[in-house]
Every structure is written in structure tokens, then in C-alpha cells.
Protein backbone atom coordinates (compact mmCIF):
# COMPACT_ATOMS: atom_id res chain seq x y z
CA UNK A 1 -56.14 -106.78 -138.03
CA UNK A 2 -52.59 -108.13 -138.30
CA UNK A 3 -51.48 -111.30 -135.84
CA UNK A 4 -52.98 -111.40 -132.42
CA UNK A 5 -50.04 -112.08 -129.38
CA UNK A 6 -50.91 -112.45 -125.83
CA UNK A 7 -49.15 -110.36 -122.98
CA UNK A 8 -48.87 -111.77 -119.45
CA UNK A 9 -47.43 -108.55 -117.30
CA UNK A 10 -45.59 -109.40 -114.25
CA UNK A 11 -44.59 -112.32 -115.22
CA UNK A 12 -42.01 -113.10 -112.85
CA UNK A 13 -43.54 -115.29 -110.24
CA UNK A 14 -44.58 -117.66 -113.37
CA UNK A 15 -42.19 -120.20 -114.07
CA UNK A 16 -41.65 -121.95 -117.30
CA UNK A 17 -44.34 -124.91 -117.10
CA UNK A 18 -47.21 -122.55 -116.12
CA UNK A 19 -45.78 -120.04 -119.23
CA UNK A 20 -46.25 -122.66 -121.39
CA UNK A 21 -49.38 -124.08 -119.68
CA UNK A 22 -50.72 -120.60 -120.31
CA UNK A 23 -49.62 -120.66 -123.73
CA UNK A 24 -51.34 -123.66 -124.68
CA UNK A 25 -54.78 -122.97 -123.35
CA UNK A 26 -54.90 -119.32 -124.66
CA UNK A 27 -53.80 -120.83 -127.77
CA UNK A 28 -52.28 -117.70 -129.81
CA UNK A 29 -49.81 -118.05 -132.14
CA UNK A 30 -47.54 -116.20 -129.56
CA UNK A 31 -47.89 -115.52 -125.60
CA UNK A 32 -45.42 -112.97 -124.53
CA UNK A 33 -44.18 -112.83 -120.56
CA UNK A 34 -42.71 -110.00 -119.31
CA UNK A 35 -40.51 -109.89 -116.63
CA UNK A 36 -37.95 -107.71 -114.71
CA UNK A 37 -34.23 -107.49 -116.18
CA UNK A 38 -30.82 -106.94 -114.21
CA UNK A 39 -29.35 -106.43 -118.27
CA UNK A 40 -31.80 -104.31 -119.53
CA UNK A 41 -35.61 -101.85 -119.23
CA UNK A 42 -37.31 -105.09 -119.89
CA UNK A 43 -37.15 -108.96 -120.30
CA UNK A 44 -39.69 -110.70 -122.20
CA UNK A 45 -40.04 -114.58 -122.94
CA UNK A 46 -42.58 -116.04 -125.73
CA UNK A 47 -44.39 -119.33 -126.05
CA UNK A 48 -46.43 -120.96 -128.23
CA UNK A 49 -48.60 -123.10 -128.08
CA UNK A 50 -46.15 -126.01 -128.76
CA UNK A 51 -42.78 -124.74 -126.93
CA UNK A 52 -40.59 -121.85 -126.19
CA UNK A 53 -39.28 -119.36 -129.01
CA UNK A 54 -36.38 -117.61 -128.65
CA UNK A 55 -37.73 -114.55 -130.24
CA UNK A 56 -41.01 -113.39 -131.93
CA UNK A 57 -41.17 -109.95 -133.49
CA UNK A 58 -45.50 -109.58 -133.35
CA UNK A 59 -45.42 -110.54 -129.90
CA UNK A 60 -42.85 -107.96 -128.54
CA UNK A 61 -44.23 -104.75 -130.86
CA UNK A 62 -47.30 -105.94 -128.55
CA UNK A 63 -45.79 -106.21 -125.32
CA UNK A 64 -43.91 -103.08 -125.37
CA UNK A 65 -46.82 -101.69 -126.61
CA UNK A 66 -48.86 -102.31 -123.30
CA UNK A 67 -46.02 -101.86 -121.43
CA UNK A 68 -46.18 -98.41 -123.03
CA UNK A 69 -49.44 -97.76 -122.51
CA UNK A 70 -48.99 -98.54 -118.80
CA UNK A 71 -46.25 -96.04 -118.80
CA UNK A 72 -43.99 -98.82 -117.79
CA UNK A 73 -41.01 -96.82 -119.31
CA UNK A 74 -41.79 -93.07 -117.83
CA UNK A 75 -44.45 -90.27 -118.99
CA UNK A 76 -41.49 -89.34 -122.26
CA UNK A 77 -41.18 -91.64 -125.60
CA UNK A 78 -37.88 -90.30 -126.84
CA UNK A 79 -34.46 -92.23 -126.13
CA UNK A 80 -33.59 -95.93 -126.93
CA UNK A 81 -34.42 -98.71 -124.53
CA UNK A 82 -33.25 -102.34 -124.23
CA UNK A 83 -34.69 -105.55 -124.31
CA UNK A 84 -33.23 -109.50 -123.22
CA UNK A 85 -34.44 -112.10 -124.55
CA UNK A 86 -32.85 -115.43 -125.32
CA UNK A 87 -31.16 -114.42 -128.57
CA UNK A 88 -29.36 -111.07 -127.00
CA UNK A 89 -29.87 -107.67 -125.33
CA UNK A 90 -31.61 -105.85 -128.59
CA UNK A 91 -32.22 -102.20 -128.38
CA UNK A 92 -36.06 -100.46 -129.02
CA UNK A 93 -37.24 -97.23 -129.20
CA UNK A 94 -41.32 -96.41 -128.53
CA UNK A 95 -42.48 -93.49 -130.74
CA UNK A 96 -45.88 -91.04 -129.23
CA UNK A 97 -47.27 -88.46 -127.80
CA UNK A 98 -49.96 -87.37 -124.98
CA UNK A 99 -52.29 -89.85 -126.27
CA UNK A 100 -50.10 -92.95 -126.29
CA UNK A 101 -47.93 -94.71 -128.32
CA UNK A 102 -48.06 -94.57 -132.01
CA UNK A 103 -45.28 -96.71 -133.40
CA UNK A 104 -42.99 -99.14 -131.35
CA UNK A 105 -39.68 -99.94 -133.08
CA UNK A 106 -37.65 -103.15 -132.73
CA UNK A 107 -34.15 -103.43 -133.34
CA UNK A 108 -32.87 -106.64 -134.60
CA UNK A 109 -29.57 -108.79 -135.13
CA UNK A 110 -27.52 -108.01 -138.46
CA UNK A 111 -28.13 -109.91 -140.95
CA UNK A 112 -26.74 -112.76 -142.59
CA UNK A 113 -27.27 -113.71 -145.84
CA UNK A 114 -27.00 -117.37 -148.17
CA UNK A 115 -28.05 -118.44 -151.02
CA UNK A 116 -30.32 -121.59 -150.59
CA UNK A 117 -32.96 -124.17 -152.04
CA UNK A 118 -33.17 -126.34 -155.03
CA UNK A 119 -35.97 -124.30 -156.91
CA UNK A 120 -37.82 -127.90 -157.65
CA UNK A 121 -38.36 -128.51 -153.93
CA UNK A 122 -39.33 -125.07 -153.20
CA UNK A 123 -41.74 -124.55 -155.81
CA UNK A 124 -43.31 -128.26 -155.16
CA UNK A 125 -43.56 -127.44 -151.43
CA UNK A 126 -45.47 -124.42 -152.27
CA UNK A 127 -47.56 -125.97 -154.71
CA UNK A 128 -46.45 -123.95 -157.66
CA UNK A 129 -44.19 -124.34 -160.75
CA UNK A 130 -40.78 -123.49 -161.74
CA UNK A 131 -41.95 -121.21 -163.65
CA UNK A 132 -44.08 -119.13 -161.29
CA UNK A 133 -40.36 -118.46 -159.15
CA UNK A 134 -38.99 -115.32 -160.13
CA UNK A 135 -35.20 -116.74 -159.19
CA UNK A 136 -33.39 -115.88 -161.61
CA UNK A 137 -33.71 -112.19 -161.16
CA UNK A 138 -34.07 -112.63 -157.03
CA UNK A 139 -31.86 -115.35 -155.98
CA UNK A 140 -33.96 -117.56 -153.49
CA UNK A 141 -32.04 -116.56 -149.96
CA UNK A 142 -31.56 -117.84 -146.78
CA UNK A 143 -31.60 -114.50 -144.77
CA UNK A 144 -31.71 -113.96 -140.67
CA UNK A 145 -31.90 -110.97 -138.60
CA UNK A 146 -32.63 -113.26 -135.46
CA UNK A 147 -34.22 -116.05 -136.57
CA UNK A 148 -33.49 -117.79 -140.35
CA UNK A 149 -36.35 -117.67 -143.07
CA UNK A 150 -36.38 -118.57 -146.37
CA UNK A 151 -37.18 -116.14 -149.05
CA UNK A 152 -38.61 -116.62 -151.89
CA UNK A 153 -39.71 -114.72 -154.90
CA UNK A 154 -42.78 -114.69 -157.03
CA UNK A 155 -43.78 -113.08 -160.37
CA UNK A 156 -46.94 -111.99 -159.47
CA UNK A 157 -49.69 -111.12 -156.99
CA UNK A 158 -51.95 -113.55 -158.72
CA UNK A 159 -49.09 -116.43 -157.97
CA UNK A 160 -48.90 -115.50 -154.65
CA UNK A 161 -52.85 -115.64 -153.78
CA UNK A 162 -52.66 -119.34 -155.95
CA UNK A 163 -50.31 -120.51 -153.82
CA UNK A 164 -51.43 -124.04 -151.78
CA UNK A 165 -48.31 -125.08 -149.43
CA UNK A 166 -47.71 -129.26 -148.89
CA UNK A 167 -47.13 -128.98 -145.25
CA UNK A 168 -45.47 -131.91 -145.62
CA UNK A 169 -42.88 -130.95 -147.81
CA UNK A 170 -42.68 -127.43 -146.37
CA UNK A 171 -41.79 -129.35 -143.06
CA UNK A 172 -38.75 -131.19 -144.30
CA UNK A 173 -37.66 -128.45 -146.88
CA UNK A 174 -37.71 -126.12 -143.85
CA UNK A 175 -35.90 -128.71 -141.71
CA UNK A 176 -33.23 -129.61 -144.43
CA UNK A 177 -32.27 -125.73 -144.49
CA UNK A 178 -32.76 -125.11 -140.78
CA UNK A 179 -35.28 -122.31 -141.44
CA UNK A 180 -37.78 -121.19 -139.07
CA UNK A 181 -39.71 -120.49 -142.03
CA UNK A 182 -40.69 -119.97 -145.96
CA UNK A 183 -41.74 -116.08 -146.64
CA UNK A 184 -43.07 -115.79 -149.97
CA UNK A 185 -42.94 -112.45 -151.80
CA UNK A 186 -43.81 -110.02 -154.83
CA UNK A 187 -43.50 -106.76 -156.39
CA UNK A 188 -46.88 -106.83 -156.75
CA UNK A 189 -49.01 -105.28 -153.88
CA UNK A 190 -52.35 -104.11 -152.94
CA UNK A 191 -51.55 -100.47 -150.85
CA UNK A 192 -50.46 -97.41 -152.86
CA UNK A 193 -46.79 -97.42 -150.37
CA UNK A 194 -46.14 -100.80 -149.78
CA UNK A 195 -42.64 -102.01 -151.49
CA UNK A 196 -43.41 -105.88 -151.26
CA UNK A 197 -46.29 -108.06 -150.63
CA UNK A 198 -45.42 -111.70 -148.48
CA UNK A 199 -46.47 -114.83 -147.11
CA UNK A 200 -45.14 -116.50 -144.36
CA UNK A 201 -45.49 -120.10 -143.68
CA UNK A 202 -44.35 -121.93 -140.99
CA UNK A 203 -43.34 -125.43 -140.06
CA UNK A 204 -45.41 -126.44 -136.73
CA UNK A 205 -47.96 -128.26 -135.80
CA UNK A 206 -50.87 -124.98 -135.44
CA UNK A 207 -51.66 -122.85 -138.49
CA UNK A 208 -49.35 -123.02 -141.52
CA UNK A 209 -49.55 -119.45 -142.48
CA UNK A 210 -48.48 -116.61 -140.11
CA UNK A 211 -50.49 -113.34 -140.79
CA UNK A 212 -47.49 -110.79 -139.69
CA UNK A 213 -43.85 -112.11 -139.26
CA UNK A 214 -41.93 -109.12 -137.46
CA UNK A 215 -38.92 -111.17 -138.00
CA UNK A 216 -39.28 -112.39 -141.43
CA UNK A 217 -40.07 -108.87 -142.61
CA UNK A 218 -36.62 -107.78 -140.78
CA UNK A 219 -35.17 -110.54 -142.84
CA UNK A 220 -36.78 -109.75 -146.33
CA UNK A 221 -36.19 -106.09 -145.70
CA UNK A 222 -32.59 -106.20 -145.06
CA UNK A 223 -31.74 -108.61 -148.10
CA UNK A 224 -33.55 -106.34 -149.98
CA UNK A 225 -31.60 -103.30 -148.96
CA UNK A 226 -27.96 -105.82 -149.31
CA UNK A 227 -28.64 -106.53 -152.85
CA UNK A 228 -30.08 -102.85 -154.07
CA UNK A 229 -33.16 -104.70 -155.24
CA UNK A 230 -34.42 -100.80 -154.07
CA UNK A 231 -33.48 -97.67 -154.28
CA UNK A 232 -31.45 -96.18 -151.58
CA UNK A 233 -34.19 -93.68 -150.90
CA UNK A 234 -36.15 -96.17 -149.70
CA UNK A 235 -33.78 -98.26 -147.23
CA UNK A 236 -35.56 -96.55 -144.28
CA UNK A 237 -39.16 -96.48 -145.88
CA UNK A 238 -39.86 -100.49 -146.62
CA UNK A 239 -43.38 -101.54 -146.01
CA UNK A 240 -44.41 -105.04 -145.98
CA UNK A 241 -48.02 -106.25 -146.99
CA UNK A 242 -48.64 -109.65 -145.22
CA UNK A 243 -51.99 -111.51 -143.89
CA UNK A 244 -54.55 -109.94 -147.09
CA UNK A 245 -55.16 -113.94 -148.23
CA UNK A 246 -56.61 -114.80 -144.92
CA UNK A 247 -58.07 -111.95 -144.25
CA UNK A 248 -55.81 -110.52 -141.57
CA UNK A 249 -54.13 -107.85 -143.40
CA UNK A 250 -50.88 -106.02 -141.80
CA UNK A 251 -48.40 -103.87 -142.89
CA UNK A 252 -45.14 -103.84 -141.43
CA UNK A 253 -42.83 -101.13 -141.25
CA UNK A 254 -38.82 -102.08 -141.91
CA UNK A 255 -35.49 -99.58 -141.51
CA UNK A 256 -32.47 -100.49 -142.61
CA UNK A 257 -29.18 -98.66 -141.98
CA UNK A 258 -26.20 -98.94 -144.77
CA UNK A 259 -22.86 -97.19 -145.04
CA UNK A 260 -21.34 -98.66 -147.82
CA UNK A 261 -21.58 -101.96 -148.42
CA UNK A 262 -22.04 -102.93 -144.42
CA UNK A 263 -25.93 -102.67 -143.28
CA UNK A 264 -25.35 -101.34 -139.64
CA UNK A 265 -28.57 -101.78 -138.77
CA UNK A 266 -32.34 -103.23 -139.13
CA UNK A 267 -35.13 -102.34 -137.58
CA UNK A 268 -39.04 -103.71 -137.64
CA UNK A 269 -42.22 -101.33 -136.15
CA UNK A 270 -45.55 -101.51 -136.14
CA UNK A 271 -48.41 -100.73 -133.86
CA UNK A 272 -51.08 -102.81 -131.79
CA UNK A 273 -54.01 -102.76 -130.56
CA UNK A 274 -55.07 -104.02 -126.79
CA UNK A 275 -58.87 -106.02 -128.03
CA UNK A 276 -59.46 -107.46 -124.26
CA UNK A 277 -57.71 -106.88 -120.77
CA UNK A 278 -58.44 -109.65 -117.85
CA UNK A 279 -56.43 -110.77 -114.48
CA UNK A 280 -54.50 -114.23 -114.56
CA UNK A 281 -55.24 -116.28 -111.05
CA UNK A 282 -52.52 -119.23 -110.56
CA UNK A 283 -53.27 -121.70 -108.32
């Protein structure tokens, strides 16, 4: 089921108060406009129902995935395309065949990496103990490939289903590390395939958990990749579980390309599914 987006399509006679007008009263965790670029195949914009967002990862697998569908970028899928949006021109590729797309990757920023968070205000803000943090094998890690989450390791599935965020204390742990938000992982998973399973919770004002974080999975997969925490075989083959505890489950697919010690590059795909089409009116 993964995380629903909304896709307005010819976007470009909407200006910013109806976007996030629209936003509000469709009420998805994401609304993605698209609109015509002079720098690029494509220009999207995202809003939620509380403001702009400079970038959302579930919201533009979706929109180039209708785009694709509509054939927006010619009858072939092979060859690299760009995309602007507010943090940068960033490159995607659409993978299919004659009966439509099957896979749309998204390139994202290279990461950066810091280590981050006292482990007594992360646990408490989860609602766990010390104890259940598997830091000292997995350094707790401020990580971005676009926007900056906070990861944070578990030692088991069963901690990871237990866990009962404080919003309040996620808000201002999140604020004091300028984080856009706290992904929780583990080794342990449900799928024979996946290579971590996370939660991702978020500090806003609409639902505290997020059921698939493009970005955040970007983020874990690459600081997975920087500190060998897998095997090399598997750089290109990550697969994140996300969404099983609320009954959304997704699994998100993560590259990540490393000569040396330098990861060149990271990239997040996944597919959608269009549930309803309809025509926007503006007054």
C-alpha cells in the first residue's frame, strides 16, 4: 500500500496559495505540482498540508510515475532525465516496457554524514530504553541525501513494533539537531530480501509516522553503504521495509554507487499505483 501522494498535472497556471490551498483540503501527506521547466524534462513542487517542502521522495516516484504513464517523456524508457525542484536539478531514469512503467528511479544529493544525539534523549523521545539502542555497534547518525534525518538503530524487530514516540520530545530533539526527521531501524525484517526494516517519524503537526520516506531510505541506505555495515555485493541491492506497524507496508528500493572510499552516487525507486483520476476546476 505504501504512502499515498497527490499529483496535480499542469500545474502551471496554479500559483502558490491555491497549491497549498489544494494541499490542505486534499489533505495527503504530500501534493505534488508539476510544471514546465526551462532547466530540465520536468519541474515539480510539493506541499503539505501545513507548507511547502523542498523535496519529497514518495511524492515524485508518483508524479513521474503518471507523468510516465501519460507518456509525458516519449513512447521509450531508456536514457536519464532531469528534474528541478527547490533543492537542485536531480537526474531520474523511468524503467518499462509496452505495458508501462515498472520502476521509476530517483537520483539524490550525496550524502553527508555526522554523528549526532545524546542516546538519553533519543531513546526517551522514542519511548524506549538505553538499552533497546543498538549504538554502540551503529553509531546514531545524522545522514542527508537532500533532506537531514536522524538514524537510529534498534536491536530488534520486537523493539521496533514497541516503540511509542513523545511527540513532544521528538519535536524539540528533531529541532535541536535540525532534522527533518527520526528513522528508526533494524536488522530484523519481515520479507525474505529486505536488508533493513524502518520507521520514520516526523515532526509536524499531521501524522507522526510516515509510512514510506523516499528520502530517509536514500539517507539510511547510503550511511549504510559509507560505513560497510553491508557487503559490497549489496550496495546496489538495499531494500527498505517501512509502513508494516500501521498497516501500510512498502518496500523501497536504494542504489548506491562507491569507488573507493567516495559514494558517487545514491539513488531511491519504487513504483506506484494511480487509485483515482479526477479534473481540478479553479475558480
Amino acid at each position: 500500500m505504501g504512502n499515498p501522494a497527490n499529483v496535480v498535472l499542469n500545474a502551471d497556471s496554479v500559483d502558490e496559495i491555491q497549491m497549498q490551498r489544494i494541499a490542505s483540503e486534499v489533505g495527503s501527506a504530500a501534493t505534488a505540482f508539476v510544471l514546465r521547466s526551462k532547466k530540465a524534462d520536468v519541474r515539480l513542487r510539493y506541499f503539505t498540508p501545513y507548507g511547502e517542502d523542498a523535496l519529497s521522495g514518495h511524492a515524485t516516484i508518483g508524479a513521474l510515475w503518471c507523468l510516465s504513464e501519460e507518456r509525458a517523456f516519449g513512447a521509450a524508457y531508456s536514457g536519464r532525465r532531469r528534474l528541478e525542484t527547490s533543492v537542485g536539478v536531480l537526474p531520474f531514469t523511468v524503467e518499462g516496457g509496452s505495458e508501462g512503467p515498472t520502476m521509476v528511479w530517483m537520483t539524490q544529493r550525496r550524502p553527508m554524514f555526522a554523528s549526532e544525539g545524546d542516546v538519553k534523549e533519543v531513546a526517551s523521545a522514542l519511548g524506549i530504553g538505553v538499552d533497546s539502542l543498538f549504538h554502540d555497534e551503529f553509531p546514531i547518525s545524522r545522514a542527508s541525501t537532500g533532506l537531514p534525518c536522524l538514524l537510529v538503530p534498534v536491536r530488534s524487530l520486537d523493539i521496533i513494533g514497541r516503540i511509542e514516540p513523545k511527540r513532544e520530545e521528538l519535536n524539540s530533539l528533531s529541532r535541536e539537531l535540525d532534522v527533518a526527521g527520526v528513522v528508526v531501524y533494524t536488522w530484523g525484517v519481515f520479507s525474505e530480501g529486505s536488508t533493513v526494516h524502518a520507521r520514520c517519524y516526523l515532526p509536524n503537526p499531521g501524522a507522526l509516522e510516515d509510512p514510506a520516506s523516499g528520502l530517509a531510505a536514500g539517507a539510511l541506505g547510503a550511511y549504510l553503504v559509507e560505513n560497510e555495515f553491508i557487503s559490497k555485493d549489496k550496495f546496489e541491492h538495499i531494500v527498505i521495509e517501512q509502513g508494516d506497524w500501521i498497516g501500510r507496508p512498502a518496500r523501497i528500493h536504494v542504489r548506491v554507487e562507491k569507488h573507493g572510499s567516495t559514494t558517487r552516487k545514491v539513488e531511491v525507486g519504487g513504483t506506484a499505483k494511480v487509485s483515482f483520476r479526477a479534473k481540478l476546476t479553479m475558480p
